[in-house]
C-alpha atoms as a PDB file:
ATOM      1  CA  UNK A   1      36.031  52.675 -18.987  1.00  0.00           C
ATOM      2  CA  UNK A   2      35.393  51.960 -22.490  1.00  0.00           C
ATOM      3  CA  UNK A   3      33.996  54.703 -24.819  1.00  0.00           C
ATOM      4  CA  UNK A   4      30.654  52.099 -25.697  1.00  0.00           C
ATOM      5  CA  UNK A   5      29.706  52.738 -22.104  1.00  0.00           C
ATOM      6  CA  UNK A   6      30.644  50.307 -19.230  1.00  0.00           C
ATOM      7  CA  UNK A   7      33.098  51.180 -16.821  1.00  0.00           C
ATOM      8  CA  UNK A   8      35.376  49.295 -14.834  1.00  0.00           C
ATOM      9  CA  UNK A   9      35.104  45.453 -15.635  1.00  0.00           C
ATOM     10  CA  UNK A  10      37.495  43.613 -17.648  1.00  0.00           C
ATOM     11  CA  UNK A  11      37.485  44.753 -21.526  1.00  0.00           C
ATOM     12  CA  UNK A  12      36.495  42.387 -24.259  1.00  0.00           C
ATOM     13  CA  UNK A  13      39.009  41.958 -26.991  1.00  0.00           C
ATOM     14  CA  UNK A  14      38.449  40.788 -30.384  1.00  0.00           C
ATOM     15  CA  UNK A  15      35.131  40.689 -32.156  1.00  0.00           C
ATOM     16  CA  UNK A  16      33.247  42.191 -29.189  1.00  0.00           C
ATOM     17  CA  UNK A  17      34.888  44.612 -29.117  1.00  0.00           C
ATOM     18  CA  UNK A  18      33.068  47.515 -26.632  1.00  0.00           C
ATOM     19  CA  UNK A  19      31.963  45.116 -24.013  1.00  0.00           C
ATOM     20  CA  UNK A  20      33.242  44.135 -20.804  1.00  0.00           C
ATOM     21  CA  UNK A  21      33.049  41.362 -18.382  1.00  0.00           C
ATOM     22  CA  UNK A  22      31.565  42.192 -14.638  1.00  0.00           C
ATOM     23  CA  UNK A  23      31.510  46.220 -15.575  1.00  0.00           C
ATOM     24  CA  UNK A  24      31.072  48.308 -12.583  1.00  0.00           C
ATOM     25  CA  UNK A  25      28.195  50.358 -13.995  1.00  0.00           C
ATOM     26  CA  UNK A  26      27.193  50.754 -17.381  1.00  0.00           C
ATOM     27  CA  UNK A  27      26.592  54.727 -18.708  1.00  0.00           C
ATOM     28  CA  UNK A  28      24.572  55.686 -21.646  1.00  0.00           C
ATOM     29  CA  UNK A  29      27.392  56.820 -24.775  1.00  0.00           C
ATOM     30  CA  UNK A  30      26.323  59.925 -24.618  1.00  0.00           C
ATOM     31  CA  UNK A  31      26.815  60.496 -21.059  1.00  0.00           C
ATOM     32  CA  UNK A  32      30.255  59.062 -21.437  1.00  0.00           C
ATOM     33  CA  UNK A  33      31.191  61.114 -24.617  1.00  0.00           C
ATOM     34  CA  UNK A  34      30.182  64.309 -22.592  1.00  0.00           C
ATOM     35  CA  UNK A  35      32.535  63.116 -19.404  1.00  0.00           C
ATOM     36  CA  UNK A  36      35.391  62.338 -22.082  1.00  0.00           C
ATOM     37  CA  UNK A  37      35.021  65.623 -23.521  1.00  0.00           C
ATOM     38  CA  UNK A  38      35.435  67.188 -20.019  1.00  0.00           C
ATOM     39  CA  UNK A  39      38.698  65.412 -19.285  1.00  0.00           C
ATOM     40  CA  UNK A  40      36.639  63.717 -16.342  1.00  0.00           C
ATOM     41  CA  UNK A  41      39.263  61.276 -16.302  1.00  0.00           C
ATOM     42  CA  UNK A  42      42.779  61.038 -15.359  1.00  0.00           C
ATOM     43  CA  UNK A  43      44.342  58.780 -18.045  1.00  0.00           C
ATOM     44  CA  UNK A  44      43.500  57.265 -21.714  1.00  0.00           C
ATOM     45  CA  UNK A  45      45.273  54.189 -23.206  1.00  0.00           C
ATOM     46  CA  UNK A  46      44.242  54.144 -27.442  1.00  0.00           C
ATOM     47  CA  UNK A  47      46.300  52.623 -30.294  1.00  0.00           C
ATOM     48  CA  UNK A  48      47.897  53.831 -33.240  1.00  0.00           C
ATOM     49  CA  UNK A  49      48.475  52.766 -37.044  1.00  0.00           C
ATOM     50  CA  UNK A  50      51.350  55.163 -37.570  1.00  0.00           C
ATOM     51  CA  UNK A  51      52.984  58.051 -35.759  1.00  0.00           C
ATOM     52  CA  UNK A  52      55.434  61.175 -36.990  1.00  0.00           C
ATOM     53  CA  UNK A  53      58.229  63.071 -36.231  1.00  0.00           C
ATOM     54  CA  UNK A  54      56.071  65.735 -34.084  1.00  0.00           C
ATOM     55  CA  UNK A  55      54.048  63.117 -32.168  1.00  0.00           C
ATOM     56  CA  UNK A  56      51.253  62.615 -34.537  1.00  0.00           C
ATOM     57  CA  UNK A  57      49.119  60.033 -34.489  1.00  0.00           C
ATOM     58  CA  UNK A  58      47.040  58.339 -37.193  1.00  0.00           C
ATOM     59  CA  UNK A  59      44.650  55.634 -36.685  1.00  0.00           C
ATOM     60  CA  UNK A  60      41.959  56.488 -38.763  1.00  0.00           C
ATOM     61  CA  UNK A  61      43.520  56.010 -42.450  1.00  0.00           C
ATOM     62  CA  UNK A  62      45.306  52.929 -43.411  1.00  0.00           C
ATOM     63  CA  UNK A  63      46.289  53.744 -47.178  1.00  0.00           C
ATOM     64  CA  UNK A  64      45.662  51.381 -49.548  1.00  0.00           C
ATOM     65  CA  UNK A  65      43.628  49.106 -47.190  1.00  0.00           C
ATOM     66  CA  UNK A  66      40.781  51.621 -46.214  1.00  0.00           C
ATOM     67  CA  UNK A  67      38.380  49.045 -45.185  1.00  0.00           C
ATOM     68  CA  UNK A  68      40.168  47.717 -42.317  1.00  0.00           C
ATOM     69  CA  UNK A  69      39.875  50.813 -40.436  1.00  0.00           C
ATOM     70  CA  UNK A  70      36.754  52.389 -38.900  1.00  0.00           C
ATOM     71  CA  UNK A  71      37.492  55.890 -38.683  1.00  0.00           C
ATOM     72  CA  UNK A  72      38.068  58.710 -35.566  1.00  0.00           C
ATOM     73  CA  UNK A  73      35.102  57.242 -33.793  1.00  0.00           C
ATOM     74  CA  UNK A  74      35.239  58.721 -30.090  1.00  0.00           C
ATOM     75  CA  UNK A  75      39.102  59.093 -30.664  1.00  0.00           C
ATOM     76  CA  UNK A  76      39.323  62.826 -30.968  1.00  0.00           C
ATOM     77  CA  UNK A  77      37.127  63.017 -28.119  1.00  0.00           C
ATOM     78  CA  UNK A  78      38.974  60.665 -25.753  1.00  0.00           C
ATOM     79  CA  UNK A  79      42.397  62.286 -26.483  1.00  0.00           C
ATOM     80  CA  UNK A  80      41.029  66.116 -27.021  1.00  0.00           C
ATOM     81  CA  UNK A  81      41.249  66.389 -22.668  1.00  0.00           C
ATOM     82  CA  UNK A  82      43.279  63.427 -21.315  1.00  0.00           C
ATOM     83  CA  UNK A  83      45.902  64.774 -18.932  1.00  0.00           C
ATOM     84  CA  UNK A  84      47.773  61.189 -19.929  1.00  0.00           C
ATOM     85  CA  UNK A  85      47.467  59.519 -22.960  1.00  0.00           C
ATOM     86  CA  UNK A  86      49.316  55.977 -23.705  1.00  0.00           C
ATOM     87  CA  UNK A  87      48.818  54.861 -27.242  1.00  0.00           C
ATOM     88  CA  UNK A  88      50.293  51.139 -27.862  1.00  0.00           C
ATOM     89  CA  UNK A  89      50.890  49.087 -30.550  1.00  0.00           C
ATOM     90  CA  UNK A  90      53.613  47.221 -32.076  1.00  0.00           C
ATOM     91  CA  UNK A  91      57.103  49.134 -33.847  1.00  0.00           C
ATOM     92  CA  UNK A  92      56.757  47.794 -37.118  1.00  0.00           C
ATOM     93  CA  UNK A  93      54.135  46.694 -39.647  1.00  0.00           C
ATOM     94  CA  UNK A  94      54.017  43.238 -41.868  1.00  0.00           C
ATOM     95  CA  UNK A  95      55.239  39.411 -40.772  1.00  0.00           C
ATOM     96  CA  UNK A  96      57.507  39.570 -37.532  1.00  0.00           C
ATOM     97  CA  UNK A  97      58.652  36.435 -35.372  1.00  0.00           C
ATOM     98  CA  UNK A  98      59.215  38.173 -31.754  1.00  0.00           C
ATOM     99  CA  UNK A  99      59.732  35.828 -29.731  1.00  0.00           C
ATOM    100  CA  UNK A 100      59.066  36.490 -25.679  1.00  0.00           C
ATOM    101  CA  UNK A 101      61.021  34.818 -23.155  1.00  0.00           C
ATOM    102  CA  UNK A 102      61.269  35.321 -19.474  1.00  0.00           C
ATOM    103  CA  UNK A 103      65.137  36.935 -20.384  1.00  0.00           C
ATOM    104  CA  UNK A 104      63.070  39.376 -22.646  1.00  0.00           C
ATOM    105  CA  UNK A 105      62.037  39.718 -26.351  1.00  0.00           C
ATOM    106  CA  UNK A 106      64.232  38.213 -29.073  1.00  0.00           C
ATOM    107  CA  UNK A 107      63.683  39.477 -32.951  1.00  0.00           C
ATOM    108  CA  UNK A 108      63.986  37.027 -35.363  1.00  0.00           C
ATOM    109  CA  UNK A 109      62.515  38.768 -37.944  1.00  0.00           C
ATOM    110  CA  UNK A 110      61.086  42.088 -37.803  1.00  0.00           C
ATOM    111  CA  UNK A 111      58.221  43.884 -40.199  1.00  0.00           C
ATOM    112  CA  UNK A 112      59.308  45.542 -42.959  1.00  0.00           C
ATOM    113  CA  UNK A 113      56.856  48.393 -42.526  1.00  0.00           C
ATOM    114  CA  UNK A 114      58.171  51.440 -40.339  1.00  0.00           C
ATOM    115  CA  UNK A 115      55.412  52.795 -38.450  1.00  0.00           C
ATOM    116  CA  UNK A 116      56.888  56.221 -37.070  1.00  0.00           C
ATOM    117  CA  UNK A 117      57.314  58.076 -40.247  1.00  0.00           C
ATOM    118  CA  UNK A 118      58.202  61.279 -41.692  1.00  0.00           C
ATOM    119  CA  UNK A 119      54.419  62.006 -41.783  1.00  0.00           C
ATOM    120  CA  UNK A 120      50.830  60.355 -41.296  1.00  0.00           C
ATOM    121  CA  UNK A 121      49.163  59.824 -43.587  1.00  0.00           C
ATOM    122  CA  UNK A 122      45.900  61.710 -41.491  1.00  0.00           C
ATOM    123  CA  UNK A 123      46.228  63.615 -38.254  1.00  0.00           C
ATOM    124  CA  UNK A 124      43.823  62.271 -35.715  1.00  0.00           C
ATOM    125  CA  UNK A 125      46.268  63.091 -32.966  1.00  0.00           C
ATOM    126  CA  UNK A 126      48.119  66.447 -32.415  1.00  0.00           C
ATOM    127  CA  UNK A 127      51.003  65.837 -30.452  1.00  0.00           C
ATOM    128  CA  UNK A 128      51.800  69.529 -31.132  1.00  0.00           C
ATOM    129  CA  UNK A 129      48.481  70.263 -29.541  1.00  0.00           C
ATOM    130  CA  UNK A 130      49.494  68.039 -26.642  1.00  0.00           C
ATOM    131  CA  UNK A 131      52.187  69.704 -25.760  1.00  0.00           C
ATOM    132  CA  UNK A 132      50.767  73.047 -25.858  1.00  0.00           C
ATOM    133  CA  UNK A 133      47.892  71.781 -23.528  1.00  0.00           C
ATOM    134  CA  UNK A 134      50.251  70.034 -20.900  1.00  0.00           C
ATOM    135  CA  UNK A 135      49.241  66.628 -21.451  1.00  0.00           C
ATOM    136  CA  UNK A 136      52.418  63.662 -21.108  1.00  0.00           C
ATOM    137  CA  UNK A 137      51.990  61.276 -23.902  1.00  0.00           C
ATOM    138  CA  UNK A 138      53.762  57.743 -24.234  1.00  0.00           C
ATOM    139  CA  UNK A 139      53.704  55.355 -27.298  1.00  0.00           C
ATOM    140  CA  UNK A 140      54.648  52.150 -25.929  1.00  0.00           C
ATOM    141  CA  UNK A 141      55.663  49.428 -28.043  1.00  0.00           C
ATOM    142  CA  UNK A 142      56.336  45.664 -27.501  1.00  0.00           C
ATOM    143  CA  UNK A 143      60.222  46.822 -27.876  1.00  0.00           C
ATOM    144  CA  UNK A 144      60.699  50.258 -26.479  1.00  0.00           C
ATOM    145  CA  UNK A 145      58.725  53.080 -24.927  1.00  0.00           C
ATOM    146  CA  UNK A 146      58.526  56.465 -26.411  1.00  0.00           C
ATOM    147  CA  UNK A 147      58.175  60.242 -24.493  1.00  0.00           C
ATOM    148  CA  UNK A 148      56.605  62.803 -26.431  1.00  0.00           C
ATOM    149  CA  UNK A 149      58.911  66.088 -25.262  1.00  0.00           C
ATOM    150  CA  UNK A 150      59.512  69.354 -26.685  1.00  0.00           C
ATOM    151  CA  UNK A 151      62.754  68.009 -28.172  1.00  0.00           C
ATOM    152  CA  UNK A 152      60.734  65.511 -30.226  1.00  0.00           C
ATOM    153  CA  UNK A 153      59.754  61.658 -29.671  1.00  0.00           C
ATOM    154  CA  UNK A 154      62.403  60.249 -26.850  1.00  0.00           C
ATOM    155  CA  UNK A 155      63.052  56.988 -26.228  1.00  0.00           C
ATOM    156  CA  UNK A 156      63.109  56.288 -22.302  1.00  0.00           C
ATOM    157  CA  UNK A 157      62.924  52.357 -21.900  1.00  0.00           C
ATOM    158  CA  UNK A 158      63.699  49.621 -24.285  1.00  0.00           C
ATOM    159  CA  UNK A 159      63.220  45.575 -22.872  1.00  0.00           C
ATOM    160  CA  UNK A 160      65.991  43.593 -22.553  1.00  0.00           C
ATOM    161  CA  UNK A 161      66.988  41.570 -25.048  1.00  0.00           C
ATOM    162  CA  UNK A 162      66.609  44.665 -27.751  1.00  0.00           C
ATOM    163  CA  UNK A 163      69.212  46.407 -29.484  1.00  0.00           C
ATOM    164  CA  UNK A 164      68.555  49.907 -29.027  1.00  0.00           C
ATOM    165  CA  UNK A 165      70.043  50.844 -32.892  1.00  0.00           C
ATOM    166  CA  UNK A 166      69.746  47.654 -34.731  1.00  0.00           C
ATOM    167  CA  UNK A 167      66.085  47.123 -33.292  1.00  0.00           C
ATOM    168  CA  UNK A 168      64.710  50.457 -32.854  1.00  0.00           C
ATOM    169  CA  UNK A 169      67.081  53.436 -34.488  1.00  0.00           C
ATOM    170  CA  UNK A 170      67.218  51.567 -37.747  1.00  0.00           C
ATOM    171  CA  UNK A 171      63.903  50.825 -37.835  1.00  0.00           C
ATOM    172  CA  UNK A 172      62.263  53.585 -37.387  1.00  0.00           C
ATOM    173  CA  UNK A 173      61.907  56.095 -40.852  1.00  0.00           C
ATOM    174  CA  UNK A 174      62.535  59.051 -38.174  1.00  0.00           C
ATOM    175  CA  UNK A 175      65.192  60.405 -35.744  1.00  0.00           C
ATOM    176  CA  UNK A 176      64.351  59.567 -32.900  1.00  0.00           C
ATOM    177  CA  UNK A 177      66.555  61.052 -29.575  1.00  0.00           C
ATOM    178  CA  UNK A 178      67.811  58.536 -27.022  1.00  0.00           C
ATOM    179  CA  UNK A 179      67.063  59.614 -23.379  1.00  0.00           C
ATOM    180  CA  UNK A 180      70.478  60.188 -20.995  1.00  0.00           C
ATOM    181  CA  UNK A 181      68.900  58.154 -18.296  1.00  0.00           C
ATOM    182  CA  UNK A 182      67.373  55.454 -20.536  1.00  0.00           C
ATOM    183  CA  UNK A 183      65.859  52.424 -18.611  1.00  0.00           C
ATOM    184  CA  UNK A 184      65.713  48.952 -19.482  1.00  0.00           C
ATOM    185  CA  UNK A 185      62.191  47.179 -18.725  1.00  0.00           C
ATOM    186  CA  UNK A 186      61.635  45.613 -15.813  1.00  0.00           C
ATOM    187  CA  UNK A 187      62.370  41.894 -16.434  1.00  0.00           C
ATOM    188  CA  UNK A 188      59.165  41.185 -13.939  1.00  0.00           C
ATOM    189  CA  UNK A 189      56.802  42.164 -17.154  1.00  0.00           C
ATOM    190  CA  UNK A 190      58.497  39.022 -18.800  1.00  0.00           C
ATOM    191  CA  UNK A 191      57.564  36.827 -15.869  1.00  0.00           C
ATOM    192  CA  UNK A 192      54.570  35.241 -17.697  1.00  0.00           C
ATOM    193  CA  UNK A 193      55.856  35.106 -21.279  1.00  0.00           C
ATOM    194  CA  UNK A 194      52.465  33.081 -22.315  1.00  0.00           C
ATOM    195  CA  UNK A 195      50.136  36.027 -21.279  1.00  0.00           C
ATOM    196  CA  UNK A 196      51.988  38.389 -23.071  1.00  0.00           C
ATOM    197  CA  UNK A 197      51.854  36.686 -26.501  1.00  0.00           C
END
C-alpha cells in the first residue's frame, strides 16, 4: 500500500506519484494513516536523503536546496510502528556513471557527495528508537546493503562487481563495520540489467 490510499496494485513512479495501477481497494488517507500508526502492517520500504552513524535517517531537509524536498509527510507515521523497515536509495550524491551488467555493477565514476555522514542534517528517523522498539532496519543501496545492529550500521551484502573498500569504505564519511559472514548479491538480480536502470 501506498500512504495516498490504494493498496495493492502496481505503484506509479514519477510525477504521479501516490497512484497505482489496478489497486486492490482504495482506503480513505485517514483510514490508512490510522492503520500505519497501528503497525497494521508487517513491512515498510521509504527512501532516504542521508543517513548517520546511529542509523538516522533524514529525508525531509536537503540543505541548501530546500525546495526539492516536501517534508515528513506520513513518514514518521509509516516508520513510528513498522516491525521492518527498508529505506533505499543510492550510496552517493552528485553525477555517477554505474554501469549494470548481467556480471554486476561497474563504477566508472562515483558521486562526490557521501550520503552516510557523521550526522543528518534533521532526524526524521530514529534508528536509536528502532532498536529500542525491536524493529530490523536495512538501507539498501544499488552497491551494498546495510544492517542497522547494536554495534552500529553493518554491511551484510555488497553486488558483485564492487569493491567492498574502494567502493563503499572509502566512500562513506562514517565507519562502517563489515559483517563476518558478508554475502555477495545474488547475480539473478542482474539478470535483466535494462529493468534495473
Amino acid at each position: 500500500m501506498i500512504e495516498q490510499g490504494a493498496v495493492g496494485g502496481t505503484p506509479v513512479t514519477g510525477f504521479a506519484f501516490g497512484c497505482a495501477h489496478n489497486p486492490d481497494a482504495l482506503m480513505q488517507s485517514s483510514d490508512q494513516f490510522t492503520l500505519l500508526q497501528g503497525g497494521g502492517f508487517n513491512a515498510a520500504m521509504l527512501s532516504f536523503l542521508e543517513v548517520d552513524v546511529h542509523g538516522n535517517v533524514n529525508v525531509s531537509d536537503l540543505p541548501g536546496r530546500t525546495h526539492v524536498t516536501a517534508g515528513v509527510g506520513g513518514f514518521a507515521d509509516i516508520t513510528s510502528s513498522a516491525p521492518f523497515i527498508i529505506f533505499s536509495g543510492y550510496f552517493t550524491a552528485g553525477k555517477k556513471d554505474i554501469e549494470i551488467s548481467t556480471s554486476g555493477l561497474n563504477i566508472k565514476s562515483d558521486g562526490s557527495i557521501a550520503k552516510f555522514v557523521p550526522k543528518v542534517s534533521q532526524i526524521t528517523f530514529s534508528g536509536q528508537r528502532a532498536l529500542k522498539n525491536g524493529q530490523k532496519v536495512y538501507y539498501i543501496t544499488e552497491r551494498c546493503v546495510i544492517e542497522l545492529r547494536k554495534e552500529g550500521l553493518t554491511v551484510v551484502e555488497i553486488a558483485p562487481g564492487v569493491d567492498l573498500q574502494k567502493d563503499i569504505l572509502d566512500k562513506s564519511e562514517i565507519s562502517l563495520i563489515v559483517a563476518e559472514d558478508l554475502k555477495t548479491t545474488n547475480s539473478s538480480v542482474f539478470e535483466n540489467p535494462e529493468v534495473l536502470i
